[in-house]
N, C-alpha and C. Protein backbone atom coordinates (compact mmCIF):
# COMPACT_ATOMS: atom_id res chain seq x y z
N UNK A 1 -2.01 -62.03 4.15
CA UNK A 1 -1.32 -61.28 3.11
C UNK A 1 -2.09 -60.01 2.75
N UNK A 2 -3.18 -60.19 2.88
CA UNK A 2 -4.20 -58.56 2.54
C UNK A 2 -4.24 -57.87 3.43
N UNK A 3 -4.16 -58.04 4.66
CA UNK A 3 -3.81 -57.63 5.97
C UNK A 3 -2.36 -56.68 5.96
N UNK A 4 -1.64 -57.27 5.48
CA UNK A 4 -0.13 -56.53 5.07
C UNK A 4 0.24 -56.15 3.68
N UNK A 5 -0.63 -56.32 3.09
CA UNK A 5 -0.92 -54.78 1.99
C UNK A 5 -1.74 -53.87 2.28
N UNK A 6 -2.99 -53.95 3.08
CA UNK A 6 -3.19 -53.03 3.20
C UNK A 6 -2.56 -51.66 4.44
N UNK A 7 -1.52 -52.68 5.26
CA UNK A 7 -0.76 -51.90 5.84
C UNK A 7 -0.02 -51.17 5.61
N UNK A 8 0.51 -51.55 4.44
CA UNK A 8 1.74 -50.94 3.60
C UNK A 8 0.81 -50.10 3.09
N UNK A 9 -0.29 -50.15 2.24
CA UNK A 9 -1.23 -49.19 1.76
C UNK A 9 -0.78 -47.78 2.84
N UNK A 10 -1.55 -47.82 3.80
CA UNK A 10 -1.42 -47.10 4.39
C UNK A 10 -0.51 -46.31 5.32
N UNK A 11 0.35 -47.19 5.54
CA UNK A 11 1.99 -46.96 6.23
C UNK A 11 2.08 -45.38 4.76
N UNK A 12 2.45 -46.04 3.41
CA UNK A 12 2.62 -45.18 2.69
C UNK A 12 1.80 -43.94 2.42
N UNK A 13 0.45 -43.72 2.47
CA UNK A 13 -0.35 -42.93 2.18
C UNK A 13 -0.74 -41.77 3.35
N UNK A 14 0.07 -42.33 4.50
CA UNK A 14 0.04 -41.25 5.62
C UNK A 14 1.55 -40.31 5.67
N UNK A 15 2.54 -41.45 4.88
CA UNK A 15 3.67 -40.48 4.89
C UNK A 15 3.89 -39.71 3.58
N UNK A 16 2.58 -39.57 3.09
CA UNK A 16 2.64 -38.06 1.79
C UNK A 16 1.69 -37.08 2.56
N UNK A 17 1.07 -37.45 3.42
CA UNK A 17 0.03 -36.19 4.25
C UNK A 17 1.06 -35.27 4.54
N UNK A 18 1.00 -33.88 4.99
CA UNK A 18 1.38 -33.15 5.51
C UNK A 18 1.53 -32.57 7.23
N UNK A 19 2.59 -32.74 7.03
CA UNK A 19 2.98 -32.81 8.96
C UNK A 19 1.74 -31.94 9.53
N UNK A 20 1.16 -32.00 10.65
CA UNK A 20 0.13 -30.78 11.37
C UNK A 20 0.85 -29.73 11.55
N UNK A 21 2.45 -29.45 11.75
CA UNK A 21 2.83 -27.78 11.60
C UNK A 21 3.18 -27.89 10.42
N UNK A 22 2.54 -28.09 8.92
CA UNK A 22 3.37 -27.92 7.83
C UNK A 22 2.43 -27.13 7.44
N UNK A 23 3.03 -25.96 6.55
CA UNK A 23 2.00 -25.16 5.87
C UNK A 23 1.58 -25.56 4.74
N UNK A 24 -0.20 -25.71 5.06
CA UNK A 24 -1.15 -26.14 3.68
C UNK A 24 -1.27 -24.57 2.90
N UNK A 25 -0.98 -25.30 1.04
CA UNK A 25 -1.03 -24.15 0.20
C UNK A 25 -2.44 -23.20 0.33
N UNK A 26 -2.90 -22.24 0.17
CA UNK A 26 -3.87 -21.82 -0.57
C UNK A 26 -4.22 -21.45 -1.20
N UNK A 27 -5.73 -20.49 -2.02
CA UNK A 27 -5.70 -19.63 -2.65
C UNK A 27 -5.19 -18.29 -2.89
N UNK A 28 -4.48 -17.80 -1.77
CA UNK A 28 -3.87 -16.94 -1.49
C UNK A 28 -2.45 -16.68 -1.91
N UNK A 29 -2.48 -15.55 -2.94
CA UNK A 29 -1.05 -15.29 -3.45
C UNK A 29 0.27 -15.43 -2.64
N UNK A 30 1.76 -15.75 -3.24
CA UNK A 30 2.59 -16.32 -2.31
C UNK A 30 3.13 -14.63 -1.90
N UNK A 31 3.92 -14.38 -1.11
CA UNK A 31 4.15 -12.52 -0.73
C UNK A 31 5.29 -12.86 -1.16
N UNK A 32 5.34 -11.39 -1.67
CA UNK A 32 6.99 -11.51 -2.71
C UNK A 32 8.39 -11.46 -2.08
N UNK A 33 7.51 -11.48 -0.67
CA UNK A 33 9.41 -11.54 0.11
C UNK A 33 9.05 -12.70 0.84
N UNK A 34 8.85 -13.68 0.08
CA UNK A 34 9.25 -15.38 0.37
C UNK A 34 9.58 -15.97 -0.59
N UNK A 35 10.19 -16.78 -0.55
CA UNK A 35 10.78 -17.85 -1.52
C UNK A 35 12.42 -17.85 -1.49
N UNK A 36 12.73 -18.84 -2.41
CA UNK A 36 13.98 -19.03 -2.51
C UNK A 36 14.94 -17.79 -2.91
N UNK A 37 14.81 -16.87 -3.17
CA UNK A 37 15.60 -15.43 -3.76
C UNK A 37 15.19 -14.13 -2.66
N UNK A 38 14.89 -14.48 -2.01
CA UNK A 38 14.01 -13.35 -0.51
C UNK A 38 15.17 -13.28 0.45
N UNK A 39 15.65 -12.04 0.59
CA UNK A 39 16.87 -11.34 1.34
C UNK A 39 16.78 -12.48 3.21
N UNK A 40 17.54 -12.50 3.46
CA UNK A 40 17.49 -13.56 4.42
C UNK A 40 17.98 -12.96 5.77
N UNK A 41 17.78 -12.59 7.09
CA UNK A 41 18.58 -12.35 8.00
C UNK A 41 19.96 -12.90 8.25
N UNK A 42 20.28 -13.99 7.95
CA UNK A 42 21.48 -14.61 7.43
C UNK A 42 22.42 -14.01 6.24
N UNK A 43 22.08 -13.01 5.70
CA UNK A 43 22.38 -12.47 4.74
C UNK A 43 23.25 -11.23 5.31
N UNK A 44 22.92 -11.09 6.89
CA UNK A 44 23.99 -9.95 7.20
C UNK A 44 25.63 -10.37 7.54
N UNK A 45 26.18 -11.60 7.37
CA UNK A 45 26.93 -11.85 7.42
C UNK A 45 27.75 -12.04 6.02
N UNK A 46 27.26 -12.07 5.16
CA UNK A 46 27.52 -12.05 4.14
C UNK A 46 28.14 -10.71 3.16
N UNK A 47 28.89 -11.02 2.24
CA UNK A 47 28.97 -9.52 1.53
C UNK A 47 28.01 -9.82 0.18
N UNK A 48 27.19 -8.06 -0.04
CA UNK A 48 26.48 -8.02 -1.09
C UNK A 48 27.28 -7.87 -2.45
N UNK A 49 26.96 -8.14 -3.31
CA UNK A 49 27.82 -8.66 -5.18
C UNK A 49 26.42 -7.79 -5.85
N UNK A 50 27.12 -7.84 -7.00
CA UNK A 50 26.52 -7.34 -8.48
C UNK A 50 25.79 -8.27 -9.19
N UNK A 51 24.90 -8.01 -10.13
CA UNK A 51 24.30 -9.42 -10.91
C UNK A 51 24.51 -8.61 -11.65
N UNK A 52 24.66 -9.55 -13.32
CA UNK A 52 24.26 -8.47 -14.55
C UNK A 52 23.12 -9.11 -15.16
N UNK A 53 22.49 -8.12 -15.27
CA UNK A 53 20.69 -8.85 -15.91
C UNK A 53 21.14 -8.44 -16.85
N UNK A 54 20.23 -9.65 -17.88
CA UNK A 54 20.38 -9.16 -19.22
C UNK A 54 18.79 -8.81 -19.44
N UNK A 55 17.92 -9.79 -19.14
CA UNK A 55 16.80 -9.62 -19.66
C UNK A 55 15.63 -9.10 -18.44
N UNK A 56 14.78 -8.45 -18.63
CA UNK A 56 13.69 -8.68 -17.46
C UNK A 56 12.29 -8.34 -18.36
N UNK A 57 11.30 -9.08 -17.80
CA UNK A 57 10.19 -9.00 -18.27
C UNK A 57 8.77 -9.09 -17.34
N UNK A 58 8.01 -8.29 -17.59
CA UNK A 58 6.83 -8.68 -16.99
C UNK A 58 6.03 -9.77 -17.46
N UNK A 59 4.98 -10.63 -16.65
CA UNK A 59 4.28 -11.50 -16.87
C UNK A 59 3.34 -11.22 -15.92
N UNK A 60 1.96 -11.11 -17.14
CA UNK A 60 0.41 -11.20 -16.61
C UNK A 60 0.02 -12.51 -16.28
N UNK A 61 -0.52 -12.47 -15.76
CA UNK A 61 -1.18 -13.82 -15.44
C UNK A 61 -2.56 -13.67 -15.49
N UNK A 62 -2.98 -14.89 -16.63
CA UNK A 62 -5.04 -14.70 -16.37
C UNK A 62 -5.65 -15.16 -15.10
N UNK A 63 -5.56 -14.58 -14.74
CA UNK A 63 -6.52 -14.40 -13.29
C UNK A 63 -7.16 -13.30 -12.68
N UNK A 64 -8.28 -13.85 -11.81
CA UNK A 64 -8.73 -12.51 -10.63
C UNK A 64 -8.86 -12.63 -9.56
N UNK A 65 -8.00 -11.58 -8.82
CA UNK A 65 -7.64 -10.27 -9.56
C UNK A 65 -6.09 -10.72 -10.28
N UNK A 66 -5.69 -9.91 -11.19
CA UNK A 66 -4.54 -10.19 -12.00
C UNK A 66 -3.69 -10.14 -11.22
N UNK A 67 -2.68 -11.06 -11.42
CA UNK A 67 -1.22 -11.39 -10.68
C UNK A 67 -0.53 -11.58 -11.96
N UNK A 68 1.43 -11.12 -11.04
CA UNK A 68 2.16 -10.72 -11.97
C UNK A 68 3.46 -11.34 -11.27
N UNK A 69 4.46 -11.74 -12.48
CA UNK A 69 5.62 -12.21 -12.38
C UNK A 69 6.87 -11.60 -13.34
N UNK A 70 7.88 -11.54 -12.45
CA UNK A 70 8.85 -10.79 -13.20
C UNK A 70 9.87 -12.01 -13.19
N UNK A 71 9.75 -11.97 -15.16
CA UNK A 71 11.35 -13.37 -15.04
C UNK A 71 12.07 -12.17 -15.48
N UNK A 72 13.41 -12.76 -14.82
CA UNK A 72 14.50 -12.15 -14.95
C UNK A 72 15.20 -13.05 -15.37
N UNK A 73 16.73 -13.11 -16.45
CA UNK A 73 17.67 -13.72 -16.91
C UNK A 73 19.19 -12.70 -16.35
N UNK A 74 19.95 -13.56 -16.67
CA UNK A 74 21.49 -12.92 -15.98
C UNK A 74 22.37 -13.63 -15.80
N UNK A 75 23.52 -13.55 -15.45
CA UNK A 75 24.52 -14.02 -14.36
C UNK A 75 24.86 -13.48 -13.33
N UNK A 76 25.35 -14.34 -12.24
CA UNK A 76 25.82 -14.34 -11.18
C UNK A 76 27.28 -14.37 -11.41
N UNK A 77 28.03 -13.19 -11.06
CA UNK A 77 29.45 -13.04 -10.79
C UNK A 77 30.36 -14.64 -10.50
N UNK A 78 30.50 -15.54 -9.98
CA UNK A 78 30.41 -16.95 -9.66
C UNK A 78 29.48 -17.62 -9.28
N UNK A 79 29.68 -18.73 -9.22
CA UNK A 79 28.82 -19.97 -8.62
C UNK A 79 28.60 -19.89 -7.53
N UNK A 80 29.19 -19.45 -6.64
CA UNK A 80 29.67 -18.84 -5.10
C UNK A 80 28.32 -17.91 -4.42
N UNK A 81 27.86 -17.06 -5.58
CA UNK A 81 27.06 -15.70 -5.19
C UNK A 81 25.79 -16.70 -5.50
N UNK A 82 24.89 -16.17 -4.24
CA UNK A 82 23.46 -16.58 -4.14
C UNK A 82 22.87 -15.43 -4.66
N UNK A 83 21.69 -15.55 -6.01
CA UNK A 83 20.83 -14.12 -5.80
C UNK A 83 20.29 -13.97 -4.56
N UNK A 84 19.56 -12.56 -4.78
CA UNK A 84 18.57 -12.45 -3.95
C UNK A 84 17.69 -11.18 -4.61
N UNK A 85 16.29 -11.15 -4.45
CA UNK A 85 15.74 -10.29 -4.94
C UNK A 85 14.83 -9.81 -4.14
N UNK A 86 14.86 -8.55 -3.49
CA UNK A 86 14.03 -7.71 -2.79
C UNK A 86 13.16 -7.27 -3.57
N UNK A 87 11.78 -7.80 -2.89
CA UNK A 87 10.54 -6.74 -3.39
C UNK A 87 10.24 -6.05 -2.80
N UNK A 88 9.98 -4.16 -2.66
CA UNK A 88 9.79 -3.37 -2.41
C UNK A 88 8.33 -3.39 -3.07
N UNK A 89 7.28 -2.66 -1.33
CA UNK A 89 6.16 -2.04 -1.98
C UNK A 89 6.42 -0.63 -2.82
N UNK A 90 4.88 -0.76 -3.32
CA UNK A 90 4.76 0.69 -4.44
C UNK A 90 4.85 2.07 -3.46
N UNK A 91 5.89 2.76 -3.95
CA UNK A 91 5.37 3.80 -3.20
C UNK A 91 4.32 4.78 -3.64
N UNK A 92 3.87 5.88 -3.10
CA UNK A 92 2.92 6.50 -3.16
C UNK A 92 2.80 6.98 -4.25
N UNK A 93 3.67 7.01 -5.81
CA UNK A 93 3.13 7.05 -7.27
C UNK A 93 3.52 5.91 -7.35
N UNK A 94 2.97 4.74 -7.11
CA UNK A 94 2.70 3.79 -7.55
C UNK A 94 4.14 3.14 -8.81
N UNK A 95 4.96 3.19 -8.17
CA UNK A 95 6.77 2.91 -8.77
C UNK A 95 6.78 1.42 -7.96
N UNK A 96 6.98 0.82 -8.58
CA UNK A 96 7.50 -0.41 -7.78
C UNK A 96 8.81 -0.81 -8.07
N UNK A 97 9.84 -1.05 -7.08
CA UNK A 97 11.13 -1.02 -7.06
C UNK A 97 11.41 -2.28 -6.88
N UNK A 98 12.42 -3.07 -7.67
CA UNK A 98 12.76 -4.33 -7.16
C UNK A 98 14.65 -4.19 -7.54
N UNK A 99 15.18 -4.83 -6.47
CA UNK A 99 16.50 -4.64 -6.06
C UNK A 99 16.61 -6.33 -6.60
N UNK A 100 17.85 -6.31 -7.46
CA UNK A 100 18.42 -8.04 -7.48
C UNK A 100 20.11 -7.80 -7.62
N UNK A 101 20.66 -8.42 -6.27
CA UNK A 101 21.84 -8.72 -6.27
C UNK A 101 22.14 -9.98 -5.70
N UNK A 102 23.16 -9.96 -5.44
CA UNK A 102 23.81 -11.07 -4.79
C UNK A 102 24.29 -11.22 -3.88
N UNK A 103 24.78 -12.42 -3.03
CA UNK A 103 25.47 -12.18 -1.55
C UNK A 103 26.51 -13.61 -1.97
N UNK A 104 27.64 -13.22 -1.13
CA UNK A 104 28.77 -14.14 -1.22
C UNK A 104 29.49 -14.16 0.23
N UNK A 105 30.05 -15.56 0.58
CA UNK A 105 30.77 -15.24 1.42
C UNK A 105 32.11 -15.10 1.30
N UNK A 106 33.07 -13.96 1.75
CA UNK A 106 33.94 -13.18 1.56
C UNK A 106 35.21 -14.14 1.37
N UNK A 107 34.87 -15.14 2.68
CA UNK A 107 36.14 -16.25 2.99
C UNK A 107 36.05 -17.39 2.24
N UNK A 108 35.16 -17.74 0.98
CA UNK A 108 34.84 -18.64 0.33
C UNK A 108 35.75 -18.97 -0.75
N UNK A 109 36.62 -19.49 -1.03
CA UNK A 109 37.08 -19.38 -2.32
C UNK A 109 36.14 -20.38 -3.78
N UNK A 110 36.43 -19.48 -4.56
CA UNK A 110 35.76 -19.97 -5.64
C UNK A 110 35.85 -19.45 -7.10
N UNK A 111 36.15 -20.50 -8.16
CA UNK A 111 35.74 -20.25 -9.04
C UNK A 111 35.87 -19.36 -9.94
N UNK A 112 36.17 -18.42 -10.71
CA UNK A 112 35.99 -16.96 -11.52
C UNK A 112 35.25 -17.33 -12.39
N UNK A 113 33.70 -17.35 -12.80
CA UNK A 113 33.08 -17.71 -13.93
C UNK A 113 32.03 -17.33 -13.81
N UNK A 114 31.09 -16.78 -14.74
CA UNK A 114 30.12 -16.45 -14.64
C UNK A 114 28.92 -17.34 -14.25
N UNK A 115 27.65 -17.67 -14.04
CA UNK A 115 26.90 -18.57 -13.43
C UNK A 115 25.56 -17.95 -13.82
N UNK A 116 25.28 -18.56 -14.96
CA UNK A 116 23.65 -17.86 -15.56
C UNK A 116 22.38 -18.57 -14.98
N UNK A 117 21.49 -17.13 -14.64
CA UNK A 117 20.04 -17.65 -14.10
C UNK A 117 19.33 -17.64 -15.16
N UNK A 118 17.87 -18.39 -14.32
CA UNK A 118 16.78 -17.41 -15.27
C UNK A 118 16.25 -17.97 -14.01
N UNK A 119 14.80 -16.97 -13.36
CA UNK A 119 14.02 -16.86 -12.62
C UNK A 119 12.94 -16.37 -13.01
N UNK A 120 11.66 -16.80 -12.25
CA UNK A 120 10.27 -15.88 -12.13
C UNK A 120 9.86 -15.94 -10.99
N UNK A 121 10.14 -14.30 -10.49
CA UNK A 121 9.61 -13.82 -9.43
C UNK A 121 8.17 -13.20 -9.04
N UNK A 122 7.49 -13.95 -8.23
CA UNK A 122 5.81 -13.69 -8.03
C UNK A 122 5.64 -12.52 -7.61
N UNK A 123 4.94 -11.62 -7.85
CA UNK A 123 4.60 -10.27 -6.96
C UNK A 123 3.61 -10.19 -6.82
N UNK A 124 2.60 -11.03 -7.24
CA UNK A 124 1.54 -11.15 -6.04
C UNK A 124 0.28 -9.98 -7.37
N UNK A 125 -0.69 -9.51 -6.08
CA UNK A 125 -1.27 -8.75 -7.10
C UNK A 125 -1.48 -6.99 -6.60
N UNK A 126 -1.85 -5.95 -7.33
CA UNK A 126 -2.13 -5.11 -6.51
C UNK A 126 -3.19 -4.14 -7.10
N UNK A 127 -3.39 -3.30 -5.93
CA UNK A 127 -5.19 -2.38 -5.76
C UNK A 127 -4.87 -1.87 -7.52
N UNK A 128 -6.10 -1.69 -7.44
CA UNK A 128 -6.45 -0.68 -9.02
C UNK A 128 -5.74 0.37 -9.25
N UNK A 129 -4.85 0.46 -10.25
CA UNK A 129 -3.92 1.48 -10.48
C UNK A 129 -2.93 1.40 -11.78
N UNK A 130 -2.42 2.52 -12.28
CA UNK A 130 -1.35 2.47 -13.04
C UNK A 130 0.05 2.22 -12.29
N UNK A 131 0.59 1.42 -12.84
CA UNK A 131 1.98 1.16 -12.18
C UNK A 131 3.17 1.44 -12.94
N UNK A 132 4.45 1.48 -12.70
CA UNK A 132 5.94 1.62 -13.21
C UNK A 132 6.23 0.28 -12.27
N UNK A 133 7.15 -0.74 -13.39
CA UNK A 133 8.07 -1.99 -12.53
C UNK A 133 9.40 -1.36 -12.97
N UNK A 134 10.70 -1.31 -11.22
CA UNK A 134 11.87 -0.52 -12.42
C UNK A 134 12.42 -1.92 -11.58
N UNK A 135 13.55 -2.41 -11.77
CA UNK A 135 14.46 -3.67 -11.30
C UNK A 135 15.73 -2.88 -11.21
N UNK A 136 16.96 -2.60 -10.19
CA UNK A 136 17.78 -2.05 -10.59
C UNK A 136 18.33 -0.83 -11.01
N UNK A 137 17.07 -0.01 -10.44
CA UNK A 137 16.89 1.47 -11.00
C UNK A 137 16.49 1.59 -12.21
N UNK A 138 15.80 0.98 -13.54
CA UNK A 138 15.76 0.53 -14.68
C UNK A 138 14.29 0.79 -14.81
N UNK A 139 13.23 1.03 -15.64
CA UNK A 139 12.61 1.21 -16.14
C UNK A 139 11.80 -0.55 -17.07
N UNK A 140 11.55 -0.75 -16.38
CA UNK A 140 11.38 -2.17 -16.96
C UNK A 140 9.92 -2.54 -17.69
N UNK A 141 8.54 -1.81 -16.84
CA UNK A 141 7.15 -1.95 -17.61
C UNK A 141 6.47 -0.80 -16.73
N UNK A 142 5.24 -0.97 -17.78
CA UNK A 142 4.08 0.38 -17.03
C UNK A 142 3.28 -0.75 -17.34
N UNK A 143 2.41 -0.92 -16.36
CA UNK A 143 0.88 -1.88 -16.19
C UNK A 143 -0.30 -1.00 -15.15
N UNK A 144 -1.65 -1.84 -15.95
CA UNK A 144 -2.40 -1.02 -15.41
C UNK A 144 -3.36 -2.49 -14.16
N UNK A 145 -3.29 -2.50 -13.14
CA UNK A 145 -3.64 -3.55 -12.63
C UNK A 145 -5.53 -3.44 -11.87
């Protein structure tokens, strides 16, 4: 009987390890064009939609070097529309542009209702500088990183 608990012990404790091609986390910030809201090559089949943000905000994070997150609040045109949020690097005055819309598929029927988010999007951290965050063409924060 101890013989077959400790099998089971271990039967179970090898299937929470992580597969050998699975990616182990690190210390290393996540890049802002991954995750669940990151424009997709699959996305060219799709048609792009509108979001209406209501809210957007920056978020510091205590750390070093400082990292930053932008929650955003809104709806999604239907239930139907997936966000998606492109992070654009800074360009050379240091403007950082972030695009958030949506994608739907055209032949989908669905729904007429609005479909409210809220998200926080990682952007990771960047070199020493004054910055502009605009979302949307918008004017959203000045940080000094």
């Amino acid at each position: 009987m101890k013989r077959f608990t400790i099998m089971i012990f271990l039967l179970i404790a090898s299937a929470c390890a992580p597969a050998p091609d699975e990616a182990v986390s690190s210390d290393e910030p996540a890049s802002p064009q991954t995750g669940e809201y990151a424009p997709s090559p699959a996305d060219g089949s799709l048609t792009r939609g509108t979001v209406f943000v209501d809210t957007s905000e920056l978020l510091t994070l205590e750390s070093y070097p400082l990292q930053f997150n932008l929650n955003i609040t809104g709806n999604l045109p239907t239930p139907c529309h997936k966000l998606r949020i492109a992070v654009n690097t800074p360009d050379s005055d240091n403007n950082l542009h972030i695009d958030v819309y949506s994608v739907v598929d055209p032949g989908e029927i669905c729904i007429q209702v609005l479909e409210p988010f809220s998200v926080n999007q990682p952007l990771g951290s960047f070199p020493q500088g004054h910055y502009r965050l605009w979302v949307n063409g918008e004017m959203v924060a000045e940080f000094q990183s």
